[in-house]
Protein backbone atom coordinates (compact mmCIF):
# COMPACT_ATOMS: atom_id res chain seq x y z
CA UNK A 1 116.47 179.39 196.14
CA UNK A 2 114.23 182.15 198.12
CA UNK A 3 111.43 180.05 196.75
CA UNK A 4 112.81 176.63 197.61
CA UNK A 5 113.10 177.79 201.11
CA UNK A 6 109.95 178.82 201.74
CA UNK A 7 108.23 175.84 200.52
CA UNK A 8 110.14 173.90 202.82
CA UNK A 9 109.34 176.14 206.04
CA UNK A 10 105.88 175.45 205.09
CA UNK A 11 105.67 172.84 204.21
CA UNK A 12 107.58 171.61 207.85
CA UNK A 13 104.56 174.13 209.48
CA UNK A 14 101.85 172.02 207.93
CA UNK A 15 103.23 169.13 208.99
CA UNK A 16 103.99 170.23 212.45
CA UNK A 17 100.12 171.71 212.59
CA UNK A 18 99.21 168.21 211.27
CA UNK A 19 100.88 166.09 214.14
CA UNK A 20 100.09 169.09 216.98
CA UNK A 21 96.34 167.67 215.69
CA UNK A 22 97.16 164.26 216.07
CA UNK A 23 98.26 164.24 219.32
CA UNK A 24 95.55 166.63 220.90
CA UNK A 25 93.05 164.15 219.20
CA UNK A 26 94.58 161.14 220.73
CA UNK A 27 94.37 162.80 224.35
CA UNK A 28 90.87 164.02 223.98
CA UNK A 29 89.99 160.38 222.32
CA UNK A 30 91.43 158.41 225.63
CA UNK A 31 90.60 160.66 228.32
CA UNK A 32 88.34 163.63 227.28
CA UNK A 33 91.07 165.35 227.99
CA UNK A 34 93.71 167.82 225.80
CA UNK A 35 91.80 170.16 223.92
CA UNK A 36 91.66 173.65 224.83
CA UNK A 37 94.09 172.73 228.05
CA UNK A 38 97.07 172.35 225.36
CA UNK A 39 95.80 173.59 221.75
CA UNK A 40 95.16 177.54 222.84
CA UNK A 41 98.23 177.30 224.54
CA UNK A 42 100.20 175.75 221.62
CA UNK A 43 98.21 177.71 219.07
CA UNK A 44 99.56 180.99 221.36
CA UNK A 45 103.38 179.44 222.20
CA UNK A 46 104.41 178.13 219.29
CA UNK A 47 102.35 179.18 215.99
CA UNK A 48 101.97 182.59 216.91
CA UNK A 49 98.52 183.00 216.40
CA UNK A 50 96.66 186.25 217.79
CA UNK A 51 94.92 185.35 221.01
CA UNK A 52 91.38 185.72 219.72
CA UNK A 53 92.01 183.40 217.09
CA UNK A 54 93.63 180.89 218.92
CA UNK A 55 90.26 180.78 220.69
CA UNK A 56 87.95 180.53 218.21
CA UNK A 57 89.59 178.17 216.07
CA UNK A 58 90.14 176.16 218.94
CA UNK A 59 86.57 176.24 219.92
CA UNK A 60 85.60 174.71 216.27
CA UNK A 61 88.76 171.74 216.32
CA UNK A 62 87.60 171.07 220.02
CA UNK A 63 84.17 170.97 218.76
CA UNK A 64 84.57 169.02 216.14
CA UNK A 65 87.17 166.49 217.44
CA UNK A 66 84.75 165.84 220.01
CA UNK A 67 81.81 164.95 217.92
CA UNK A 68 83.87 162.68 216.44
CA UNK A 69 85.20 160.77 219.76
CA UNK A 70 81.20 161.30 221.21
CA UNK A 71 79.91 159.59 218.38
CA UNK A 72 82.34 156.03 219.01
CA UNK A 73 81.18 156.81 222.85
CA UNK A 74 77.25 156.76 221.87
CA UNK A 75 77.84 153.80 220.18
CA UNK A 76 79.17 152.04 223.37
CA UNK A 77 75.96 153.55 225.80
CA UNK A 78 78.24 155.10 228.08
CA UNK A 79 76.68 159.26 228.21
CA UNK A 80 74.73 159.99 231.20
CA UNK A 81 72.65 161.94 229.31
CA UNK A 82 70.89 163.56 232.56
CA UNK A 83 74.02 164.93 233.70
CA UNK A 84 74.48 166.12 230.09
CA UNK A 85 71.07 167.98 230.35
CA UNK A 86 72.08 169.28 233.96
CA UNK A 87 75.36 170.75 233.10
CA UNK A 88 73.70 172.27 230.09
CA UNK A 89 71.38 174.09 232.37
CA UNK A 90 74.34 176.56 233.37
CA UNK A 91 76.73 176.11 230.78
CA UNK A 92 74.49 177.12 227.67
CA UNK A 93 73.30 180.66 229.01
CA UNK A 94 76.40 181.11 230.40
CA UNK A 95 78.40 180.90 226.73
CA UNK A 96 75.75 183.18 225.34
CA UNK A 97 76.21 185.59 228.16
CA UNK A 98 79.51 185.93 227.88
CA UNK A 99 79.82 186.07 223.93
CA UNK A 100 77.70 188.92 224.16
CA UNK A 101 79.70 190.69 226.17
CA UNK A 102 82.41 189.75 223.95
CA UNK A 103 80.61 190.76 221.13
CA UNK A 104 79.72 194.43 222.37
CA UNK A 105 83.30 195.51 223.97
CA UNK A 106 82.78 194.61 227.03
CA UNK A 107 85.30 192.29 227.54
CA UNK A 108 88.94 192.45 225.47
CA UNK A 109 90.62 189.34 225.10
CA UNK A 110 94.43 190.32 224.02
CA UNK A 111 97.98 188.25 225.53
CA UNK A 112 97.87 190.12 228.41
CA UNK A 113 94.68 189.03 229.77
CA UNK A 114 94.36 185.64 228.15
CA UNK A 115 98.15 184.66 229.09
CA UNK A 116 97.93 185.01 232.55
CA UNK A 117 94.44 183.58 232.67
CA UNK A 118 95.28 180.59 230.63
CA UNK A 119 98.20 179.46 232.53
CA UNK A 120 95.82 179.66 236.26
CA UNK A 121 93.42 177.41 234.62
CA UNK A 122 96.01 175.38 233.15
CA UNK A 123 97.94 174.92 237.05
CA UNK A 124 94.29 174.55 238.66
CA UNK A 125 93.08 171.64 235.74
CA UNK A 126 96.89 170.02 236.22
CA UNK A 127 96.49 169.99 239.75
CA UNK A 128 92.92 168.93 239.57
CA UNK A 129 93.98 166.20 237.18
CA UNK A 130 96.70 165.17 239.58
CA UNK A 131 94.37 164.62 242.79
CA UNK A 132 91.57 163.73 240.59
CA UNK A 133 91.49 159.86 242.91
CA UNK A 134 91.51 161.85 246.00
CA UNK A 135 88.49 164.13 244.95
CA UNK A 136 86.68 161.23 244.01
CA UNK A 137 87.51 159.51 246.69
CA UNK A 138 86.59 162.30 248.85
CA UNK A 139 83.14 162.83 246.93
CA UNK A 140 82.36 159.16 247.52
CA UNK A 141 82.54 159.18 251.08
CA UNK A 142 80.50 162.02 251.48
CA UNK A 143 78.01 160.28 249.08
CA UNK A 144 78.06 157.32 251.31
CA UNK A 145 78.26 159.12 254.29
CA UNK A 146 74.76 160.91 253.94
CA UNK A 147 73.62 159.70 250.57
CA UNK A 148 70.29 162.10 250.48
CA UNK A 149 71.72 165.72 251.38
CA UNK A 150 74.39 164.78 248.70
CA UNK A 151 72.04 164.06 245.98
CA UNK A 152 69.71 166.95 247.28
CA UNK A 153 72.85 169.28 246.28
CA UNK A 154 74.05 167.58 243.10
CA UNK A 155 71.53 169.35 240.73
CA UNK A 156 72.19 173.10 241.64
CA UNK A 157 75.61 172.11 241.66
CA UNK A 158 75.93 170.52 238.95
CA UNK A 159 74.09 173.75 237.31
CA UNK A 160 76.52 175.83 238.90
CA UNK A 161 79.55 173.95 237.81
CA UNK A 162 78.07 174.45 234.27
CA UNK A 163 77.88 178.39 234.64
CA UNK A 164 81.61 178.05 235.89
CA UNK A 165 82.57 175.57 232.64
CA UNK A 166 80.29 177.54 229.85
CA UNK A 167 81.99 181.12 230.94
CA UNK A 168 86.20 179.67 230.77
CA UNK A 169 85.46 177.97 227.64
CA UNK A 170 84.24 180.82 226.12
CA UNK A 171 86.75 183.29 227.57
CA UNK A 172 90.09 180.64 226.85
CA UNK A 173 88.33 177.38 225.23
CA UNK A 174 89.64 175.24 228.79
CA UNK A 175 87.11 173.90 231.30
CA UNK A 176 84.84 171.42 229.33
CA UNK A 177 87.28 168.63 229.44
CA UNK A 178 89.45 168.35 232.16
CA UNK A 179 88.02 170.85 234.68
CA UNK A 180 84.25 169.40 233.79
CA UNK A 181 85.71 165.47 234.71
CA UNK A 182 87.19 166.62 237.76
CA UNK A 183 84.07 168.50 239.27
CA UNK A 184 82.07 165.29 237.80
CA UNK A 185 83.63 162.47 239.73
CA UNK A 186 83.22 164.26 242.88
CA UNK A 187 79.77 165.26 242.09
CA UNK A 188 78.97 162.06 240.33
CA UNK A 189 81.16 159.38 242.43
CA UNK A 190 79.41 156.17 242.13
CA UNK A 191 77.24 156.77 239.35
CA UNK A 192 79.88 157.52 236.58
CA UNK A 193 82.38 155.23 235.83
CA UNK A 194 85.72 156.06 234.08
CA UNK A 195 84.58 154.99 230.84
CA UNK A 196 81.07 156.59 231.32
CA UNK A 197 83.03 160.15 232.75
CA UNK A 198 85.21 160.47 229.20
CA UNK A 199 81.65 160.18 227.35
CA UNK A 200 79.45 162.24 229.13
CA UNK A 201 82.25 165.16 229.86
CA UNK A 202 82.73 165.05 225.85
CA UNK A 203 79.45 165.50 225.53
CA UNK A 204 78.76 168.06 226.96
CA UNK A 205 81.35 170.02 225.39
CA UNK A 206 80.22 169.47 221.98
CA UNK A 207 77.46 172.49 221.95
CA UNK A 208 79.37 174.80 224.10
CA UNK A 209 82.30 174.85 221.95
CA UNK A 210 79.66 175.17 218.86
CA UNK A 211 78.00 178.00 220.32
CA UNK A 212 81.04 179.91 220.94
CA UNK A 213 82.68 178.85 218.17
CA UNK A 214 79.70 180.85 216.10
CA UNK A 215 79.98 183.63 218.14
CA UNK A 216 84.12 184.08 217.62
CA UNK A 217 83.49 183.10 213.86
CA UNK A 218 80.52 185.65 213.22
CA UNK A 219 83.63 188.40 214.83
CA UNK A 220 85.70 186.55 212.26
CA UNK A 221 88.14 185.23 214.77
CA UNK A 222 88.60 181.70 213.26
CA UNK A 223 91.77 180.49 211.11
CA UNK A 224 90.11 177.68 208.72
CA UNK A 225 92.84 177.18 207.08
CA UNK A 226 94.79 176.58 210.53
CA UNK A 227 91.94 174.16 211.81
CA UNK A 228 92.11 171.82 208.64
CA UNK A 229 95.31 171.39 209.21
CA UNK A 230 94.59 170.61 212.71
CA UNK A 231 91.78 168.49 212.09
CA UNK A 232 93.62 166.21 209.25
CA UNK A 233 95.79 164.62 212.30
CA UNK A 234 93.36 165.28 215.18
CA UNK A 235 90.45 163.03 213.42
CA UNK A 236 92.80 159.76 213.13
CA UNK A 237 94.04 161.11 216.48
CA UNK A 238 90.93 160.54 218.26
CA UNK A 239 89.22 157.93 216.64
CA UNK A 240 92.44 155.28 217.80
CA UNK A 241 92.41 157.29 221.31
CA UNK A 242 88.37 156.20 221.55
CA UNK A 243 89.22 152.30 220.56
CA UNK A 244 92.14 152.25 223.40
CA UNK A 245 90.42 153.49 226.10
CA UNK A 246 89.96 150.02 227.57
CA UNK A 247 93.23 149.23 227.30
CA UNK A 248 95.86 151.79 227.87
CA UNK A 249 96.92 152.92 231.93
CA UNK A 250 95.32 156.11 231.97
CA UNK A 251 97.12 156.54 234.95
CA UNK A 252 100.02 157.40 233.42
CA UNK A 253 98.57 159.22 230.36
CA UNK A 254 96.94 161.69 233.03
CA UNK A 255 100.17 161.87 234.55
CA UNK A 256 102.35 162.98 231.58
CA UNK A 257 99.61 165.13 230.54
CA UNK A 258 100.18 166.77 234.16
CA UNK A 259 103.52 167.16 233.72
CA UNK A 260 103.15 168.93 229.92
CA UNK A 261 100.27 171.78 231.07
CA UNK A 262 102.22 172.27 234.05
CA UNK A 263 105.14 173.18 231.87
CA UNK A 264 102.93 175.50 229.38
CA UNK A 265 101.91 177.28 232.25
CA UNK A 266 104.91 178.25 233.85
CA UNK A 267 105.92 179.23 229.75
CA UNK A 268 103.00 181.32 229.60
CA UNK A 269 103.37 182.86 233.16
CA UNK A 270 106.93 184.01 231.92
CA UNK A 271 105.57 185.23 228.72
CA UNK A 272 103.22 187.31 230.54
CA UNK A 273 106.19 188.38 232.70
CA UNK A 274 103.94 187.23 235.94
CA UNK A 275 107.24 185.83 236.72
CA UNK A 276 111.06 185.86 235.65
């Protein structure tokens, strides 16, 4: 009986990791979008997993979700590969940097700094998400408004915003996806389209979460086990999110997606008794 039990409870925790996958997969597939912003959190919330791990095995499903969803994008020509190589610039030292650090004891990530810290970025990429037509907006009239001192400023801050990304996805896996598109369409206004935006802001995530990902798995800080699970419904997941792109409102997927890390935060804020 003991026995029959605990096959079940597994077996409902496999297929619960399974659909978690699928659904992350399907977000990241239509809007770049979904991975570290809700798996660490979920990972943290609701499997229990130690806050290290969380990271690190996030870091190699985000990774390789996203190769996946990049390589349906490269087949449409829609990366800006010289924004790619830009944010790069900053964001590649920056993960090394801050691995290191990791690596020698100079930084700790346990629940009580990674809760806290998780649920900030979490508010800030909801509410970035949220006004993300007013920042654009706002970076296109500035773009029209004095077209040359804008692009005379987009390369160091485009650098800059990769520093920013390449240091929160190694500390908490969020930043690549939705913080990167947000900073993108105000830096990047007329020249990236929707479409385009999804494809090069996956793209660029691809080698930071791989060069993170190495650094948390040569600590031994990722579940495999965990991310095949994870990656058996996240594949599927993004490879119909790609295809429907064109033709879903993403609108309203941004807005329910709002609404959801809005919610994890305020969970996590509680669990790290920030408030009551």
């Amino acid at each position: 009986m003991v026995l029959i039990v605990i096959s079940y409870v597994c077996e409902r925790f496999v297929l619960a990791l399974i659909l978690t996958g699928f659904m992350t997969g399907l977000l990241v597939g239509l809007t770049g979008v979904g991975g570290g912003s809700l798996m660490t959190p979920v990972l943290l919330l609701f499997f229990g997993v130690a806050p290290v791990a969380a990271v690190g095995t996030d870091l190699w499903f985000a990774a390789l979700t996203k190769m996946v969803a990049g390589r349906v994008h490269h087949g449409h020509d829609l990366i800006d590969w010289q924004v790619v190589k830009r944010l790069w610039l900053g964001s590649l030292p920056a993960v090394v940097l801050v691995m290191s650090m990791l690596k020698n004891g100079w930084l700790v990530l346990d629940f009580a700094f990674l809760s806290p810290l998780l649920a900030i970025l979490l508010l800030i990429t909801a509410l970035g998400l949220l006004f993300q037509s007013a920042i654009h907006n706002w970076g296109k009239f500035l773009r029209l408004k004095n077209g040359q001192v804008f692009k005379s400023w987009q390369l160091p801050l485009t650098i800059l915003a990769g520093i920013l990304l390449g240091t929160l996805v190694s500390l908490t896996s969020i930043g690549a996806g939705a913080l990167g598109a947000v900073i993108l369409t105000c830096l990047y206004p007329l020249r990236l389209t929707p479409p385009r935006l999804v494809a090069t802001d996956i793209i660029h995530a691809i080698p930071l979460a791989i060069f993170a990902g190495l650094g948390y798995f040569y600590m031994g800080q990722v579940d495999f086990e965990l991310l095949l699970y994870l990656l058996a419904g996240s594949i599927p997941g993004v490879l119909i999110g790609s295809k429907l792109t064109a033709f879903l409102p993403e609108r309203y997927i941004r807005l329910s997606i709002v609404v959801v890390l809005m919610a994890v935060a305020v969970k996590l804020l509680r669990g790290s008794k920030w408030i009551i």
